[in-house]
PDB file of N, CA and C in Angstrom:
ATOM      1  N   UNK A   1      -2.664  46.744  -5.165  1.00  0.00           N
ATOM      2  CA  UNK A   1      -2.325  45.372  -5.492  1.00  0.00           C
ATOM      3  C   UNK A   1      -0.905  45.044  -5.035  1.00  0.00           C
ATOM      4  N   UNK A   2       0.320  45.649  -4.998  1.00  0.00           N
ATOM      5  CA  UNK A   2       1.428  46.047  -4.817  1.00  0.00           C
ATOM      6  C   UNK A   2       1.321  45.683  -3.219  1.00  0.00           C
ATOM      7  N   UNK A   3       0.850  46.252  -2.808  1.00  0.00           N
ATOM      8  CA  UNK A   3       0.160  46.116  -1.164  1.00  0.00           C
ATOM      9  C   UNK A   3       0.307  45.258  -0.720  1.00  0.00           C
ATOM     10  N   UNK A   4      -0.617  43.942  -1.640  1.00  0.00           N
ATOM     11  CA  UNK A   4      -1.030  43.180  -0.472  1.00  0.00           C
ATOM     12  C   UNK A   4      -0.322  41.654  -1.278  1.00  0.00           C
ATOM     13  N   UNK A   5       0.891  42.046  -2.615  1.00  0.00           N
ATOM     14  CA  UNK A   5       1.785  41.057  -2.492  1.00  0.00           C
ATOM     15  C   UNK A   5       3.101  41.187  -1.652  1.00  0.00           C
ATOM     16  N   UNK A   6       3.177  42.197  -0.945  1.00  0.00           N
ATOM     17  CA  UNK A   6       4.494  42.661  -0.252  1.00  0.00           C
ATOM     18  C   UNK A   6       3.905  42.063   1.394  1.00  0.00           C
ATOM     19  N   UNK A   7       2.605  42.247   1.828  1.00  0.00           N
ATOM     20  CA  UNK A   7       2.321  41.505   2.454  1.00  0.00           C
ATOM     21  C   UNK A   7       2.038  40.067   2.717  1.00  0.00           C
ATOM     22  N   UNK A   8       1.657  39.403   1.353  1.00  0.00           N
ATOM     23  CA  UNK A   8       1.588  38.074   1.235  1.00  0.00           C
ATOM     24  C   UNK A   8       3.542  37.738   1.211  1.00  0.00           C
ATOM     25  N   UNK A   9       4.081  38.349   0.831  1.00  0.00           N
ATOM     26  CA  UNK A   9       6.041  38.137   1.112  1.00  0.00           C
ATOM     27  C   UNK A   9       5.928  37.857   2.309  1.00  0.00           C
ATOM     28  N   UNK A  10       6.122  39.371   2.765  1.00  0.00           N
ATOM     29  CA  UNK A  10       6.415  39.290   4.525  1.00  0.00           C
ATOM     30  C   UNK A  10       6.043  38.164   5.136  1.00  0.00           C
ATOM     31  N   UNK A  11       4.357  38.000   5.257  1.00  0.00           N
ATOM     32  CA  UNK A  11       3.834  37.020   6.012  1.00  0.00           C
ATOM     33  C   UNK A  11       4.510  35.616   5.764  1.00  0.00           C
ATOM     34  N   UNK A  12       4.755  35.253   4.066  1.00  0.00           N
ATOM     35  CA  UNK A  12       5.430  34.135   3.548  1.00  0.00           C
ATOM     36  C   UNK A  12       7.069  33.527   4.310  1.00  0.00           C
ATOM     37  N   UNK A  13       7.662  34.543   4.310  1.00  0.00           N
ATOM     38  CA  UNK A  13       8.991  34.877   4.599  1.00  0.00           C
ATOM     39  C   UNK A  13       8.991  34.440   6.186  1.00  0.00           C
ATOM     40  N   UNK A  14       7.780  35.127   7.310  1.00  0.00           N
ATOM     41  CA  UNK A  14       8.042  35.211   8.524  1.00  0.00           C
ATOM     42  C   UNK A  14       7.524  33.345   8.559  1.00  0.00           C
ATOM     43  N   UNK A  15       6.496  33.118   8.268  1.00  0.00           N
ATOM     44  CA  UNK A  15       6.335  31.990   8.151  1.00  0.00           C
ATOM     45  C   UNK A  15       7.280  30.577   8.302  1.00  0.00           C
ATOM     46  N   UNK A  16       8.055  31.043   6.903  1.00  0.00           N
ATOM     47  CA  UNK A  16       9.335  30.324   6.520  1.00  0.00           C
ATOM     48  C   UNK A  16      10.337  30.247   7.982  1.00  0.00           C
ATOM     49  N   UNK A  17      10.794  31.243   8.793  1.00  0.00           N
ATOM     50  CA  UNK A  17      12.348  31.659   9.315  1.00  0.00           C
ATOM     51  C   UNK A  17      11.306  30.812  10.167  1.00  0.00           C
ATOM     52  N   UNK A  18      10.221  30.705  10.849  1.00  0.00           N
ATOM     53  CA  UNK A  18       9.689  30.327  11.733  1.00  0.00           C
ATOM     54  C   UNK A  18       9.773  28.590  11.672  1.00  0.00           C
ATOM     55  N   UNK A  19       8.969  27.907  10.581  1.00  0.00           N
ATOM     56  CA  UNK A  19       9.429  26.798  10.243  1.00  0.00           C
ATOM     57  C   UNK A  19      10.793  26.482  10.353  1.00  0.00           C
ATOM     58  N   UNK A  20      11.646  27.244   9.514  1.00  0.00           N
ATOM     59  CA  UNK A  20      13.248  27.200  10.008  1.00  0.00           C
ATOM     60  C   UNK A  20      13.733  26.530  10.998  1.00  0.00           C
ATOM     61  N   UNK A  21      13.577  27.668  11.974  1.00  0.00           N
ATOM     62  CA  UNK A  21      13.580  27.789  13.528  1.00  0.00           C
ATOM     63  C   UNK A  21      13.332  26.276  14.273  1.00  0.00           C
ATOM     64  N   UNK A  22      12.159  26.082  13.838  1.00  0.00           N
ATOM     65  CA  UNK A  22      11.636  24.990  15.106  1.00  0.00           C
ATOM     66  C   UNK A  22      11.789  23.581  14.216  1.00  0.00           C
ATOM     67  N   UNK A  23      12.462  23.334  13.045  1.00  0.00           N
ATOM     68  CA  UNK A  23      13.226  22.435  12.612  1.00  0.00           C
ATOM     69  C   UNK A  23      13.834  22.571  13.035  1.00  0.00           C
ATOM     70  N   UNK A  24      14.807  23.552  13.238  1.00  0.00           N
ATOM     71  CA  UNK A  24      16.702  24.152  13.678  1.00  0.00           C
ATOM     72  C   UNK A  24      16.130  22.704  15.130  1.00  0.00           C
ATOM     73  N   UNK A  25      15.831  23.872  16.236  1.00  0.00           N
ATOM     74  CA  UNK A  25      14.971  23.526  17.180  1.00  0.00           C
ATOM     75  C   UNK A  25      14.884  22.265  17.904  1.00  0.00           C
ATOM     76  N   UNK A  26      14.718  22.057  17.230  1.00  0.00           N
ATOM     77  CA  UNK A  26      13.735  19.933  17.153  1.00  0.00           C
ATOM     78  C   UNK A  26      14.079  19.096  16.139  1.00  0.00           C
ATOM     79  N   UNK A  27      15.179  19.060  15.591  1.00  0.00           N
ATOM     80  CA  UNK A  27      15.555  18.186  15.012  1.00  0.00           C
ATOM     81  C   UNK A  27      15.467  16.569  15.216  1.00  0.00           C
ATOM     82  N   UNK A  28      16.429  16.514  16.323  1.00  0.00           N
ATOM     83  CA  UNK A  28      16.551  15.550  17.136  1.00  0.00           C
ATOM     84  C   UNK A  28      15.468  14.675  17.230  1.00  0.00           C
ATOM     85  N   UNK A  29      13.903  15.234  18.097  1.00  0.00           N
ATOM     86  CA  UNK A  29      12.849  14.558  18.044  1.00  0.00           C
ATOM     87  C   UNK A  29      12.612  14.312  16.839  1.00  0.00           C
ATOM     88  N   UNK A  30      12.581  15.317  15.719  1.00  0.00           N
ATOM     89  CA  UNK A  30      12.014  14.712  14.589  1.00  0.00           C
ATOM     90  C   UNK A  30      12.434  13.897  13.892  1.00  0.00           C
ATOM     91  N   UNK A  31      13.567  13.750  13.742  1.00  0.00           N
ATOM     92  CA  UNK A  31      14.570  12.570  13.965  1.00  0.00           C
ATOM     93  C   UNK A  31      13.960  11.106  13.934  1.00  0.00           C
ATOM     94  N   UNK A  32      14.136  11.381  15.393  1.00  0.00           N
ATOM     95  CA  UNK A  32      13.139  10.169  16.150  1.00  0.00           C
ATOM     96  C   UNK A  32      12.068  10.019  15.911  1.00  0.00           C
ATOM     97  N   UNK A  33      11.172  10.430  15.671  1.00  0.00           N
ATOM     98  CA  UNK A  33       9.975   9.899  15.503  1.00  0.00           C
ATOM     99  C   UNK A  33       9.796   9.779  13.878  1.00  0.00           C
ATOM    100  N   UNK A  34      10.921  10.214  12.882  1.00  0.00           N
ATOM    101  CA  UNK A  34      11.086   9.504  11.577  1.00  0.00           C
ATOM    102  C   UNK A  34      11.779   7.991  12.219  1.00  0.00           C
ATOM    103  N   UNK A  35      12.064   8.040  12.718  1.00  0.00           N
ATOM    104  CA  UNK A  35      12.786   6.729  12.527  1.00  0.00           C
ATOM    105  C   UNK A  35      11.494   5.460  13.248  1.00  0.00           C
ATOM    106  N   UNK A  36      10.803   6.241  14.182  1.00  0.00           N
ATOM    107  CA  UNK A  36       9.610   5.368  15.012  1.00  0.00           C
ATOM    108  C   UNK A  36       8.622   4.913  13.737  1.00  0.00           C
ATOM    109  N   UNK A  37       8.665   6.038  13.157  1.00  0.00           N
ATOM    110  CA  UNK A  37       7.623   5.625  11.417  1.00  0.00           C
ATOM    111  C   UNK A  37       7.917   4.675  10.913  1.00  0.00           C
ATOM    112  N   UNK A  38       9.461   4.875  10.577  1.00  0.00           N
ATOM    113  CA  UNK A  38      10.009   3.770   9.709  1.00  0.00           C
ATOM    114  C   UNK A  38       9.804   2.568  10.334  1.00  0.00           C
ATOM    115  N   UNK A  39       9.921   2.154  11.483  1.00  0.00           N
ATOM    116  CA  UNK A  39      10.055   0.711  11.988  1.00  0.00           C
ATOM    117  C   UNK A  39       8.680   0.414  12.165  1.00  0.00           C
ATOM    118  N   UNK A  40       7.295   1.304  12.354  1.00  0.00           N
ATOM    119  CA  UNK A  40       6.209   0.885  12.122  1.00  0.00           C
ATOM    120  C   UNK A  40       5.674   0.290  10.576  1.00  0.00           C
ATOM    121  N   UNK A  41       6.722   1.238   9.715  1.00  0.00           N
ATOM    122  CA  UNK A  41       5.987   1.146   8.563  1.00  0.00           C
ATOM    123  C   UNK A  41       6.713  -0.484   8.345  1.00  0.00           C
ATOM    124  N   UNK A  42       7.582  -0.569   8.400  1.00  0.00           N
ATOM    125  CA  UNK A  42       8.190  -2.167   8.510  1.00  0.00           C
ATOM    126  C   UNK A  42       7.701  -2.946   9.059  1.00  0.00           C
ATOM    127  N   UNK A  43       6.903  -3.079   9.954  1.00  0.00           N
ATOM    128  CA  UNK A  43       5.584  -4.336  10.750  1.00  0.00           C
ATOM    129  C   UNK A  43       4.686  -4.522   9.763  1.00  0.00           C
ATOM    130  N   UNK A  44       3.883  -3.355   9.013  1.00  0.00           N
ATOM    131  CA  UNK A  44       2.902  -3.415   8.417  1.00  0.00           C
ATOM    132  C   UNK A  44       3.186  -3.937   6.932  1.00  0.00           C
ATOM    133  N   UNK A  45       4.327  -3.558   6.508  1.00  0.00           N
ATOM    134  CA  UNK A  45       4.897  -4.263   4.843  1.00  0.00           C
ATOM    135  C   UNK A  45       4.831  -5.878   5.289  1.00  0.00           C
ATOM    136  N   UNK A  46       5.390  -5.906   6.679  1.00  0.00           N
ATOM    137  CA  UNK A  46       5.401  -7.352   6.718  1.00  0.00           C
ATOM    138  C   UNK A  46       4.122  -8.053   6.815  1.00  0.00           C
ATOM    139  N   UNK A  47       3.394  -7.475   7.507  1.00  0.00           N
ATOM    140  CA  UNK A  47       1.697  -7.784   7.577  1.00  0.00           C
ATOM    141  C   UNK A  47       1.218  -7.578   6.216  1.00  0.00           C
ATOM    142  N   UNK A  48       1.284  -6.897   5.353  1.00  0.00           N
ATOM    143  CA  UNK A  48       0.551  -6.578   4.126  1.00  0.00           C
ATOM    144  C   UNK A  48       1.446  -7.604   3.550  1.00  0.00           C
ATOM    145  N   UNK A  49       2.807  -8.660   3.656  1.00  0.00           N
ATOM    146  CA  UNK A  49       3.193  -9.834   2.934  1.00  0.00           C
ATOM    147  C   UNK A  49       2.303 -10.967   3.198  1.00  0.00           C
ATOM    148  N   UNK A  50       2.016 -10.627   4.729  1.00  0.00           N
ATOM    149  CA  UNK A  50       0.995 -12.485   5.049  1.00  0.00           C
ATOM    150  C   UNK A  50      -0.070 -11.949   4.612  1.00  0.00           C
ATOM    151  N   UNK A  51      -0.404 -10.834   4.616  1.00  0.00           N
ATOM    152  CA  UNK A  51      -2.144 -10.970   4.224  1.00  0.00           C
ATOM    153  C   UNK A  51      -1.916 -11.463   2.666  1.00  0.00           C
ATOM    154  N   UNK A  52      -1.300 -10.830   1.954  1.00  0.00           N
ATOM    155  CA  UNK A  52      -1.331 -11.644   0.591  1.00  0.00           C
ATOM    156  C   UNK A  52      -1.167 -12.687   0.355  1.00  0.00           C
ATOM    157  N   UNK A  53      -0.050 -13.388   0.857  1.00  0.00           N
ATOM    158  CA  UNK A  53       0.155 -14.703   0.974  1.00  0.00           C
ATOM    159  C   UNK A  53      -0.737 -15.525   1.365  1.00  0.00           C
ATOM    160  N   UNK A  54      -1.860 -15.391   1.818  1.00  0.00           N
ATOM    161  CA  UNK A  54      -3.091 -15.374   2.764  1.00  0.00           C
ATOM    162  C   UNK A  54      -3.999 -15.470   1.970  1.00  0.00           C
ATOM    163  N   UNK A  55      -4.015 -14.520   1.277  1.00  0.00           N
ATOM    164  CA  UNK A  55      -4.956 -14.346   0.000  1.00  0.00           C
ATOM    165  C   UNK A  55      -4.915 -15.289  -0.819  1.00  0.00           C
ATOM    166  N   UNK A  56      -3.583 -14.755  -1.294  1.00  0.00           N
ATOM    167  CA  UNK A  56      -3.503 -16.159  -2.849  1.00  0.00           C
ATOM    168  C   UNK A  56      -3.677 -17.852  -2.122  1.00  0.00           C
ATOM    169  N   UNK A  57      -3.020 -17.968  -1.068  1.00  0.00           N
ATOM    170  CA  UNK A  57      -3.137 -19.531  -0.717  1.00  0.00           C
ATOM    171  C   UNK A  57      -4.896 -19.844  -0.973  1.00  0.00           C
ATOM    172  N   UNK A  58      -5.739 -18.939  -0.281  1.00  0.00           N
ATOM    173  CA  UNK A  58      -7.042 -19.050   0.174  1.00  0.00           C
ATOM    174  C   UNK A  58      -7.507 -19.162  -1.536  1.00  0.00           C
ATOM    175  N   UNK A  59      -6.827 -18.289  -2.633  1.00  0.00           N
ATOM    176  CA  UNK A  59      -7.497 -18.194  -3.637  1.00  0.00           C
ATOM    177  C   UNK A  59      -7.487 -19.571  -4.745  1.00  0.00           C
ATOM    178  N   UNK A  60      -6.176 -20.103  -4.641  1.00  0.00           N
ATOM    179  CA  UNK A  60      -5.578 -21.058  -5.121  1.00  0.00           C
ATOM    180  C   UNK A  60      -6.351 -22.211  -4.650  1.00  0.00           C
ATOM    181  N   UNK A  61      -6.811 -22.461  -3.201  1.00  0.00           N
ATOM    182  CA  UNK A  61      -8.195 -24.057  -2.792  1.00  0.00           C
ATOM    183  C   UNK A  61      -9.027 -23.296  -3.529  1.00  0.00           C
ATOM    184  N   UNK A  62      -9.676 -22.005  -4.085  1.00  0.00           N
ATOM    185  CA  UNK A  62     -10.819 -22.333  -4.370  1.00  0.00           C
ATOM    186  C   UNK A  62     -10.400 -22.769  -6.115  1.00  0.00           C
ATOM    187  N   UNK A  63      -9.463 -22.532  -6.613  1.00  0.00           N
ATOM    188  CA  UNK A  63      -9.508 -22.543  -8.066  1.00  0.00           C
ATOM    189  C   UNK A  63      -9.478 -24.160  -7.929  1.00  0.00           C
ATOM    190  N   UNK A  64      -8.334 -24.858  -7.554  1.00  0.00           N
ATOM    191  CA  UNK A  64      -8.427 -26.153  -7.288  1.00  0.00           C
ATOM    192  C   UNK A  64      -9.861 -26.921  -6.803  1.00  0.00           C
ATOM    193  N   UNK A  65     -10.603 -26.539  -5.826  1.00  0.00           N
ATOM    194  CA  UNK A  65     -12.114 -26.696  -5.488  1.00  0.00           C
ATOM    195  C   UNK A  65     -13.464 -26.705  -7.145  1.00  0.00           C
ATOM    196  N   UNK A  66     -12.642 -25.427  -7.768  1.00  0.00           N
ATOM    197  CA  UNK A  66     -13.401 -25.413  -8.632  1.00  0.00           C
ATOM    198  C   UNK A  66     -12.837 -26.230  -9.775  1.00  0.00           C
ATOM    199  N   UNK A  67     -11.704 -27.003  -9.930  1.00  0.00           N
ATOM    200  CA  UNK A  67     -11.525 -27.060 -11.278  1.00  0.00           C
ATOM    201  C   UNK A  67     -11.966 -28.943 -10.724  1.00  0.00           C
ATOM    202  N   UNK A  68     -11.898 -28.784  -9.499  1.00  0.00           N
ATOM    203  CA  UNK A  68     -12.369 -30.475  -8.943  1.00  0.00           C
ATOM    204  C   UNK A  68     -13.674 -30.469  -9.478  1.00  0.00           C
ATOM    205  N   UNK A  69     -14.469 -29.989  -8.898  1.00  0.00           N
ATOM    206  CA  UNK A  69     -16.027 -29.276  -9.089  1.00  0.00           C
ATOM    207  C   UNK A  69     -16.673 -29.727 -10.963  1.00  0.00           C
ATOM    208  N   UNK A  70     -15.822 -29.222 -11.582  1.00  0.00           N
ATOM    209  CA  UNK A  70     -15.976 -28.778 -13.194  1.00  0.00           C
ATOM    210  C   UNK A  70     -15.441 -30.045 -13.894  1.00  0.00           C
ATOM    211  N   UNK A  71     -14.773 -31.039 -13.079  1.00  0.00           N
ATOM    212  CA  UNK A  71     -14.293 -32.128 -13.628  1.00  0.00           C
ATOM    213  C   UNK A  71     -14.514 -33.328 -13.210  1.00  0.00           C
ATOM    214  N   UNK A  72     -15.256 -33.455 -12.126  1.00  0.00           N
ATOM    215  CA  UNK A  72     -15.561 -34.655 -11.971  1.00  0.00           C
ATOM    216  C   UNK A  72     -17.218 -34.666 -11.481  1.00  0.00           C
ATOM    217  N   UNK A  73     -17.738 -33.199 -11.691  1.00  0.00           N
ATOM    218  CA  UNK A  73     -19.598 -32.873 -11.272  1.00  0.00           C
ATOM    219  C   UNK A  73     -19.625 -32.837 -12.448  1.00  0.00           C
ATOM    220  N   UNK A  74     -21.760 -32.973 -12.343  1.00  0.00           N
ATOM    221  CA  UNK A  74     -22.180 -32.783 -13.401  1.00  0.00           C
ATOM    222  C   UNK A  74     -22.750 -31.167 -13.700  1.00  0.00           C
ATOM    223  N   UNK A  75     -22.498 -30.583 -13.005  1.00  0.00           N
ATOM    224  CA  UNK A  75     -22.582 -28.954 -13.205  1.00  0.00           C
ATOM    225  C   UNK A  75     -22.628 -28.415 -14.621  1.00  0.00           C
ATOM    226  N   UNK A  76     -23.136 -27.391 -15.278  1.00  0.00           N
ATOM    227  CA  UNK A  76     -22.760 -27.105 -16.482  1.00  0.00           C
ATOM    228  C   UNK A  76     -21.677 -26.058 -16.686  1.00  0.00           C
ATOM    229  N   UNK A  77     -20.744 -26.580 -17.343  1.00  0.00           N
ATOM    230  CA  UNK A  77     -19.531 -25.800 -17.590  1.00  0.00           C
ATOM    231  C   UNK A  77     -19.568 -24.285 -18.022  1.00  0.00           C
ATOM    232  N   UNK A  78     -19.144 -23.482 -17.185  1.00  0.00           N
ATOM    233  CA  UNK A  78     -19.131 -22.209 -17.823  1.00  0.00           C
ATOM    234  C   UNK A  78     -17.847 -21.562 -17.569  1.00  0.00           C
ATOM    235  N   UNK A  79     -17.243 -21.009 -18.488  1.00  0.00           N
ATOM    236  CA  UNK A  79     -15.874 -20.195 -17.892  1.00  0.00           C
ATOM    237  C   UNK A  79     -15.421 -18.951 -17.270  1.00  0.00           C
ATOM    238  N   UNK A  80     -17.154 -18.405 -17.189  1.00  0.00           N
ATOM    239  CA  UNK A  80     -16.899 -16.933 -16.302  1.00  0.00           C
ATOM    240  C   UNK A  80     -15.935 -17.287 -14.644  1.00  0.00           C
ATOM    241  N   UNK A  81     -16.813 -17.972 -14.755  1.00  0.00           N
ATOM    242  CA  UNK A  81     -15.773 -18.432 -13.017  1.00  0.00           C
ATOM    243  C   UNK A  81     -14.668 -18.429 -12.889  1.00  0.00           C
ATOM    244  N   UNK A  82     -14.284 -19.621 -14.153  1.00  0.00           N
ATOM    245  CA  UNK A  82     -12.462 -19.940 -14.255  1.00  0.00           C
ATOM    246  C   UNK A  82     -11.874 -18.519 -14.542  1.00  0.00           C
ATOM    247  N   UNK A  83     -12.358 -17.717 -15.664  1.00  0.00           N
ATOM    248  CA  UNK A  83     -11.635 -16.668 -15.812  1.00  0.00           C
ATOM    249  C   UNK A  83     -11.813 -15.582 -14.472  1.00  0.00           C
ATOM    250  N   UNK A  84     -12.453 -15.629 -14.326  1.00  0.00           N
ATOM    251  CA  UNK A  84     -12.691 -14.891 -13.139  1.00  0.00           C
ATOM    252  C   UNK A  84     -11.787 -15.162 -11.845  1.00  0.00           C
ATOM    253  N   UNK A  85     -11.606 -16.126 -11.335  1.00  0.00           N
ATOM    254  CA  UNK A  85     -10.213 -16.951 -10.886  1.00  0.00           C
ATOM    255  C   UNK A  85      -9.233 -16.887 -11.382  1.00  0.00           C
ATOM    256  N   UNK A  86      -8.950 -16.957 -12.588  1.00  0.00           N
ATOM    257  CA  UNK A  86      -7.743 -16.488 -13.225  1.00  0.00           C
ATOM    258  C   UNK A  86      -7.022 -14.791 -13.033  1.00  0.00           C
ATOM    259  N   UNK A  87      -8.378 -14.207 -13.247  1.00  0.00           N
ATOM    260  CA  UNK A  87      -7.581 -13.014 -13.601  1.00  0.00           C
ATOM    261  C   UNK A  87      -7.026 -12.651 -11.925  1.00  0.00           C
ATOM    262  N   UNK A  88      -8.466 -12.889 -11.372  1.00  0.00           N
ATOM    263  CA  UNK A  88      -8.079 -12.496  -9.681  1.00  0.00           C
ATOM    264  C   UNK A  88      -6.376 -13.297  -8.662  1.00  0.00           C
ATOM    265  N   UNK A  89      -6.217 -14.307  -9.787  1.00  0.00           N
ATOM    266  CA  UNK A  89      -5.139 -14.925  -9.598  1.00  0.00           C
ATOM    267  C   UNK A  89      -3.533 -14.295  -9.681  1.00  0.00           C
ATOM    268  N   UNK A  90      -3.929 -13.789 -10.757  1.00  0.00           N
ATOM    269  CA  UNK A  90      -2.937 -12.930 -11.775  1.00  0.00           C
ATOM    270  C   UNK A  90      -2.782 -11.660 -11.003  1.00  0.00           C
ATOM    271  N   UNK A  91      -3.510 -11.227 -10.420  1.00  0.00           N
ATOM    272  CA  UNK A  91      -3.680  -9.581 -10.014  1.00  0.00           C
ATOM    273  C   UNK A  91      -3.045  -9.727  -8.512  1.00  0.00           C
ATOM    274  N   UNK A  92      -3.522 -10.896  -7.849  1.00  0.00           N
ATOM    275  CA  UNK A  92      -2.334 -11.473  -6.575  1.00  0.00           C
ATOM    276  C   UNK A  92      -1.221 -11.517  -6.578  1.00  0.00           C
ATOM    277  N   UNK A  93      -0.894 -12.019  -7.851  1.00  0.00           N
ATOM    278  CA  UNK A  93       0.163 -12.519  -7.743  1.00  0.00           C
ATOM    279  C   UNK A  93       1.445 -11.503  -8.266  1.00  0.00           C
ATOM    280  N   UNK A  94       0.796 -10.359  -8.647  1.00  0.00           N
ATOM    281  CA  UNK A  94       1.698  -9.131  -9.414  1.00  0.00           C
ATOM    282  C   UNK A  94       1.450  -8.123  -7.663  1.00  0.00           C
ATOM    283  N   UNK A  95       0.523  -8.258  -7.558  1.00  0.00           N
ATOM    284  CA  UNK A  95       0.912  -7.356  -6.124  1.00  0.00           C
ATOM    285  C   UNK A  95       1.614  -8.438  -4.973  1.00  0.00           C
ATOM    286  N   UNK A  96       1.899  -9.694  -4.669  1.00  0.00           N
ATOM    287  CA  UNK A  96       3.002 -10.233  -3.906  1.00  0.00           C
ATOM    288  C   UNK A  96       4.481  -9.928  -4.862  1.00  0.00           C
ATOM    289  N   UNK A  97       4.527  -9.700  -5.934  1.00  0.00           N
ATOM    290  CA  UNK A  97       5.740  -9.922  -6.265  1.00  0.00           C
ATOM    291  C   UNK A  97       6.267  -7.950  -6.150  1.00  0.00           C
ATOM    292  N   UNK A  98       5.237  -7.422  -6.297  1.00  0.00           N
ATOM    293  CA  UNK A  98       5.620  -5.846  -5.994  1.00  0.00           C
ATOM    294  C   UNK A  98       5.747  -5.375  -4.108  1.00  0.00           C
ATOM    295  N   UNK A  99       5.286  -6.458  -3.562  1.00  0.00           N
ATOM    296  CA  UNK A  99       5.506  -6.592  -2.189  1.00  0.00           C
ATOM    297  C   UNK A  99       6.918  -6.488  -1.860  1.00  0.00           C
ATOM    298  N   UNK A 100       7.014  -7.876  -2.709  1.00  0.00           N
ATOM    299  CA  UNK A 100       8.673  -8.567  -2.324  1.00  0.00           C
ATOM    300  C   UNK A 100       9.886  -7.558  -2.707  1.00  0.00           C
ATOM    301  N   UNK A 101       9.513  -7.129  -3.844  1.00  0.00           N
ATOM    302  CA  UNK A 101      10.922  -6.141  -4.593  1.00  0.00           C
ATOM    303  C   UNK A 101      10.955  -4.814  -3.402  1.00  0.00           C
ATOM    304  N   UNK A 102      10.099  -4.262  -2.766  1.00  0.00           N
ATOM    305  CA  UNK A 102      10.086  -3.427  -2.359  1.00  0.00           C
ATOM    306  C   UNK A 102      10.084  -3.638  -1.129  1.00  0.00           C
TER     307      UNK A 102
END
């Protein structure tokens, strides 16, 4: 048993200096291509702002659509909808504002 944790070391250890190494190594690129991430990941925060914004606008005609609908049709009133609009409203509007802070 002794054995084959002195071997799971070694192997661990050679592993490690090796990783080391080709960080030591390549820094530079890796570097760079953290930084290529970052400015991608910055297009897409901005894209994941219009799509929400996108969202809620789109969600907001239908609540308005519906509250036109419920107030001047003769439809029978039910509030699964409204709440249902509501909450989906609410849940937009906490992920644009966790958009923005971040």
């Amino acid at each position: 048993m002794d054995h084959n944790n002195t071997l799971t070391f070694i192997v661990g250890a050679a592993l490690g200096t090796i990783a080391g190494y080709y960080l030591f190594k390549h820094q530079d690129e890796i570097v760079d291509k953290i930084h290529e991430l970052e400015g991608n990941l910055n297009i897409d925060h901005n894209t994941l702002i219009d799509k929400a914004k996108s969202k809620l606008d789109t969600l907001t005609q239908n609540v308005q659509s519906t509250i036109e609908r419920y107030t001047h049709g003769s439809e029978a009133k039910t509030t699964d909808e409204i709440t249902e609009i509501m909450a989906e409203l609410s849940r937009l509007r906490e992920e644009v504002k966790a958009l923005q802070a971040s």
